[in-house]
Protein backbone atom coordinates (compact mmCIF):
# COMPACT_ATOMS: atom_id res chain seq x y z
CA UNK A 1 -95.78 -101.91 31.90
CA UNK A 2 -92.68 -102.12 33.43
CA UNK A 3 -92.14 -105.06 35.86
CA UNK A 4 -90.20 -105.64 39.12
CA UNK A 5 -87.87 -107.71 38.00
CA UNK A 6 -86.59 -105.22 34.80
CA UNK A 7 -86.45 -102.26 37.38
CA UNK A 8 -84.40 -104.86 39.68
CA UNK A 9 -86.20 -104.50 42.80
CA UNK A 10 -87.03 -107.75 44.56
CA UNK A 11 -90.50 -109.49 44.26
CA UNK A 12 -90.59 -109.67 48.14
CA UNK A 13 -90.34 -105.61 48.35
CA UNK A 14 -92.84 -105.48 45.64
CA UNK A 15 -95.06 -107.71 47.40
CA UNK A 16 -94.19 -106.25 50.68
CA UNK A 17 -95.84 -102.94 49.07
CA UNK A 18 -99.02 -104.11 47.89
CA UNK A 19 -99.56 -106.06 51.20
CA UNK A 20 -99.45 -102.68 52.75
CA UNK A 21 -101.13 -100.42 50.25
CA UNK A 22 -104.04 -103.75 50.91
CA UNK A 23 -103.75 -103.13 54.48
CA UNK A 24 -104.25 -99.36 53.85
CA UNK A 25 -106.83 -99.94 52.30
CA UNK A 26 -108.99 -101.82 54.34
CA UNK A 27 -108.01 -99.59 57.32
CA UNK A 28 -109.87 -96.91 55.62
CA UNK A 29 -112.64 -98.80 54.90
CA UNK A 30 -112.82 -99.90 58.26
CA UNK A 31 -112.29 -96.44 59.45
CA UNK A 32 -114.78 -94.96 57.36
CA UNK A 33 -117.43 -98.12 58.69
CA UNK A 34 -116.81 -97.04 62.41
CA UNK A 35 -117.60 -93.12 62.00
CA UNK A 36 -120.65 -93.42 60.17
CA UNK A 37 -122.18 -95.81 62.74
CA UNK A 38 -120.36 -93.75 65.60
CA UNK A 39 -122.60 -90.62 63.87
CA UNK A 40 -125.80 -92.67 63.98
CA UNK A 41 -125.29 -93.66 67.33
CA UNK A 42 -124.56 -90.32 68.23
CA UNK A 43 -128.22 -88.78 66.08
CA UNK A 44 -129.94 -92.18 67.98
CA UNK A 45 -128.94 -90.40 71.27
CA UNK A 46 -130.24 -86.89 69.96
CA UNK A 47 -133.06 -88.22 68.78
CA UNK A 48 -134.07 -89.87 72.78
CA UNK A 49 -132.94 -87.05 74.19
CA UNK A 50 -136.09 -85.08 72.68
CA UNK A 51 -138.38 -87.52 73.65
């Protein structure tokens, strides 16, 4: 495994990086969170509008 410091990039860039791959990340998640209980409210609307 090759580090940061051998390829000579700064730790701060590297760190920079992950912070926003992390972010990413838990946008996605979050993202993913809000449609499926967007959907649900959505077949919960259906599902009165039957009645």
């Amino acid at each position: 495994m090759i580090t940061s410091h051998q390829k000579g990039a700064p730790p701060a860039a590297t760190a920079c990086l992950f912070f926003i791959l992390e972010v990413r990340a838990q946008f996605i998640t979050f993202a993913k969170k809000l449609v499926r209980s967007s959907d649900q409210l959505h077949l919960a609307r259906l599902d009165s509008g039957r009645k």
